[in-house]
Protein backbone atom coordinates (compact mmCIF):
# COMPACT_ATOMS: atom_id res chain seq x y z
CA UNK A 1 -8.42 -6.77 -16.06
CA UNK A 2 -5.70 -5.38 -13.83
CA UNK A 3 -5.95 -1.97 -12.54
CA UNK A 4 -2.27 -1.02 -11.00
CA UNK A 5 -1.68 1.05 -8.50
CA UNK A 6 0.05 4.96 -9.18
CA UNK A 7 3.74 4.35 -8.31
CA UNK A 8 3.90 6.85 -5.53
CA UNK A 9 1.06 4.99 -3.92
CA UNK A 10 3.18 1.74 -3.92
CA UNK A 11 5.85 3.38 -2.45
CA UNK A 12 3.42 4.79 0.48
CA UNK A 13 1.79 1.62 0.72
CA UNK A 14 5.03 -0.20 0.82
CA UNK A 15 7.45 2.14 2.72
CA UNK A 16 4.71 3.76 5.39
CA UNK A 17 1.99 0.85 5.67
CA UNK A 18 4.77 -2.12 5.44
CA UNK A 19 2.51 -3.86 2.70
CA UNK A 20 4.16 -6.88 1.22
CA UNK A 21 6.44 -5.92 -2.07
CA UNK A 22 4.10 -7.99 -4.32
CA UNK A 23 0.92 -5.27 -3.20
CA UNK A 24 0.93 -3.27 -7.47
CA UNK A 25 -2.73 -3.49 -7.91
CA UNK A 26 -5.92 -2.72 -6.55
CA UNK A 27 -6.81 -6.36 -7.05
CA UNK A 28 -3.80 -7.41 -4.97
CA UNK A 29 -4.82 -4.97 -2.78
CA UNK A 30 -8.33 -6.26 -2.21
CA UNK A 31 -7.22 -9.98 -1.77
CA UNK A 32 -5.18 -9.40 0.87
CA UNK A 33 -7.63 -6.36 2.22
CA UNK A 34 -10.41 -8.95 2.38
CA UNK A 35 -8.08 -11.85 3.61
CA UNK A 36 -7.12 -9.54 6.71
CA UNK A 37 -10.83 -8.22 7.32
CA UNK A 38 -12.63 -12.09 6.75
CA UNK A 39 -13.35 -11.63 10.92
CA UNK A 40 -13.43 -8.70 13.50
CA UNK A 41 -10.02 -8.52 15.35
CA UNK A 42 -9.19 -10.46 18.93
CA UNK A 43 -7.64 -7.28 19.90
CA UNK A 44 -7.88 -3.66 18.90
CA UNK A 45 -4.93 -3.79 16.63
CA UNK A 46 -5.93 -3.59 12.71
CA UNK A 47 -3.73 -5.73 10.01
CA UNK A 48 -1.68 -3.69 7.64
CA UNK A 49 -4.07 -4.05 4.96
CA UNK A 50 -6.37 -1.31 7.31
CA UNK A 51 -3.22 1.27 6.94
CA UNK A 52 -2.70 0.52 3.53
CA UNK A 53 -6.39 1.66 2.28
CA UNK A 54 -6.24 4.50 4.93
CA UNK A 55 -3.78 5.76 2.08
CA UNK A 56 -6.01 5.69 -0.54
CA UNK A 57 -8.00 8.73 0.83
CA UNK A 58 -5.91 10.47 -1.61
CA UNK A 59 -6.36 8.74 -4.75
CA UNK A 60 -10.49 8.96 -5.01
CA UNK A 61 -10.68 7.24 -8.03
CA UNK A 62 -8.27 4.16 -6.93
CA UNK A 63 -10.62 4.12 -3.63
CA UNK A 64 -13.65 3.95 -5.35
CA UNK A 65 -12.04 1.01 -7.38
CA UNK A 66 -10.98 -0.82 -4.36
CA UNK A 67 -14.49 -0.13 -2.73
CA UNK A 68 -15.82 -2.28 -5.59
CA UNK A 69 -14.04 -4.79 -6.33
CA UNK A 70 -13.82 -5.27 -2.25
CA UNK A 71 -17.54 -5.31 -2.35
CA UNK A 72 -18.23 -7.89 -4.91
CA UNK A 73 -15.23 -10.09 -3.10
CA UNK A 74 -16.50 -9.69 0.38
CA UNK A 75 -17.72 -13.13 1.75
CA UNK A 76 -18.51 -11.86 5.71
CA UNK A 77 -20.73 -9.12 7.47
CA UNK A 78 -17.52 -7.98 8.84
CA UNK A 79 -15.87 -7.22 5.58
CA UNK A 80 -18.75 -5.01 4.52
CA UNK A 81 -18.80 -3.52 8.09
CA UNK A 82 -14.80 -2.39 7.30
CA UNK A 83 -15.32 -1.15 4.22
CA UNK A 84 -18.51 0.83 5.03
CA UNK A 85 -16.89 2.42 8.00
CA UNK A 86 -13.16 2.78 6.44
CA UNK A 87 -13.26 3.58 2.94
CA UNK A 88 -16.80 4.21 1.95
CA UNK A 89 -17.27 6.30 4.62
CA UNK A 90 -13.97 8.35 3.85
CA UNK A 91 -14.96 8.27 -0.25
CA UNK A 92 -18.53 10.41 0.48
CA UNK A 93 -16.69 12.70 4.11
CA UNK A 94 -13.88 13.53 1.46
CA UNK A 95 -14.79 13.19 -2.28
CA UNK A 96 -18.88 12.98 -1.89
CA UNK A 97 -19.55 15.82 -4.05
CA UNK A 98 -17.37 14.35 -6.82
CA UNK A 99 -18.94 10.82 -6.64
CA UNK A 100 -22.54 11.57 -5.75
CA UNK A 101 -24.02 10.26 -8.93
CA UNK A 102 -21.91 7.51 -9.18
CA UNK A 103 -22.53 6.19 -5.41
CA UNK A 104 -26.56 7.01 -6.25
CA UNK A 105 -26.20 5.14 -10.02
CA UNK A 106 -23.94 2.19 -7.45
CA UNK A 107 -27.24 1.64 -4.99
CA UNK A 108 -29.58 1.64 -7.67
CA UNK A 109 -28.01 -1.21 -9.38
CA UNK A 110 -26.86 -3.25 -5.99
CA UNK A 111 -27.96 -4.41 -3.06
CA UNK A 112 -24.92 -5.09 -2.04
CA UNK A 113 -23.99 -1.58 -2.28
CA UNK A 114 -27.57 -0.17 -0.69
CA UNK A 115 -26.15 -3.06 2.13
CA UNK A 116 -22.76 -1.39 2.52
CA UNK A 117 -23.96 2.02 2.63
CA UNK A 118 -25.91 1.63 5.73
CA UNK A 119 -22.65 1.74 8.02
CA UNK A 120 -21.83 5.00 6.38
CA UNK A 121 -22.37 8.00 8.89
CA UNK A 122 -21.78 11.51 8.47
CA UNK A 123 -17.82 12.82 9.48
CA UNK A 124 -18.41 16.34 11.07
CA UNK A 125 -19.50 18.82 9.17
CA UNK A 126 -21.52 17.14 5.60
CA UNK A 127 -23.15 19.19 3.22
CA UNK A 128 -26.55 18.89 3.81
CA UNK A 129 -27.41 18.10 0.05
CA UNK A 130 -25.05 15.56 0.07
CA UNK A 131 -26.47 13.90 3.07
CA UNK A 132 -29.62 13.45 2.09
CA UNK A 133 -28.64 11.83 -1.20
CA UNK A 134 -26.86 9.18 0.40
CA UNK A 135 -29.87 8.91 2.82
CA UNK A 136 -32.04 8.21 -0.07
CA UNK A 137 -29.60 5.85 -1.81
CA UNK A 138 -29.34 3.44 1.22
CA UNK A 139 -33.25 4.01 2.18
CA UNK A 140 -34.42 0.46 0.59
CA UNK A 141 -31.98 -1.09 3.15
CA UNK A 142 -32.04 0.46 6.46
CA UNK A 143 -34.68 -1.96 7.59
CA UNK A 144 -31.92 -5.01 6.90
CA UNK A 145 -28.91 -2.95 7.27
CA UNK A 146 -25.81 -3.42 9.10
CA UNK A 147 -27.22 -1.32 12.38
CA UNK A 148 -30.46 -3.45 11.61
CA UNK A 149 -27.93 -7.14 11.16
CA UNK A 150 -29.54 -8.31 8.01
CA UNK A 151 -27.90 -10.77 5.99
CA UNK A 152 -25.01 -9.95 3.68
CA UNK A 153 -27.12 -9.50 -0.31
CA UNK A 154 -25.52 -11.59 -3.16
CA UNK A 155 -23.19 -10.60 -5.49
């Protein structure tokens, strides 16, 4: 199953970010996300791919997609690393009330995620409620965390 892309996000992506024209899903999206990300930069420039989920801050529910589907496809530490500190991190600063229960429901049910949401940190001003939520989510895998450089969980 495909899940496209709103049209005005292809524009963005495609006009502001200078993805490649073929970039209408989120799965097209990932590929190329996690093709970019496989290993931490030479220099301190980021691929396109970085710019192009930057944009999905506003489209919550296509970010939480990508966050998934990025998840399950991610083969390196570094991968998770990007994602935890990119769009992860921007889905709980920005839409954390709204997907609380699904981020809490997401840890329960994956290591992986637990994994990933150890390179989340708070953005300025979180609610406190909020915080301690995710705190509790990712509490099962702080000890082999990303800070802590345990090994990436399975699938």
């Amino acid at each position: 199953m495909t899940t496209p892309l709103p049209p005005e996000l292809v524009s963005i992506l495609c006009n502001e970010a200078s993805a490649p024209e073929d970039v209408r899903t989120v799965e097209a999206l990932v590929d190329l996300w996690l093709a970019d990300n496989a290993e931490e930069p030479e220099g301190e420039e980021f691929p396109w791919s970085v710019l192009c989920v930057f944009e999905l801050r506003e489209y919550p529910e296509v970010l939480w997609t990508f966050i998934r589907k990025a998840l399950t496809g991610a083969t390196t530490i570094w991968q998770v690393v990007m994602l935890a500190a990119g769009p992860l991190e921007d889905l709980v600063a920005e839409h954390g009330a709204e997907f609380i229960d699904r981020i809490e429901r997401e840890a329960r049910h994956s290591a992986r995620f637990r994994f990933a949401l150890t390179g989340v940190w708070p953005q300025g001003e979180e609610d406190p409620t909020l915080w301690a939520r995710i705190e509790k989510a990712r509490a099962a895998a702080m000890d082999t965390g990303l800070d802590m450089g345990g090994p990436l969980p399975p699938k």
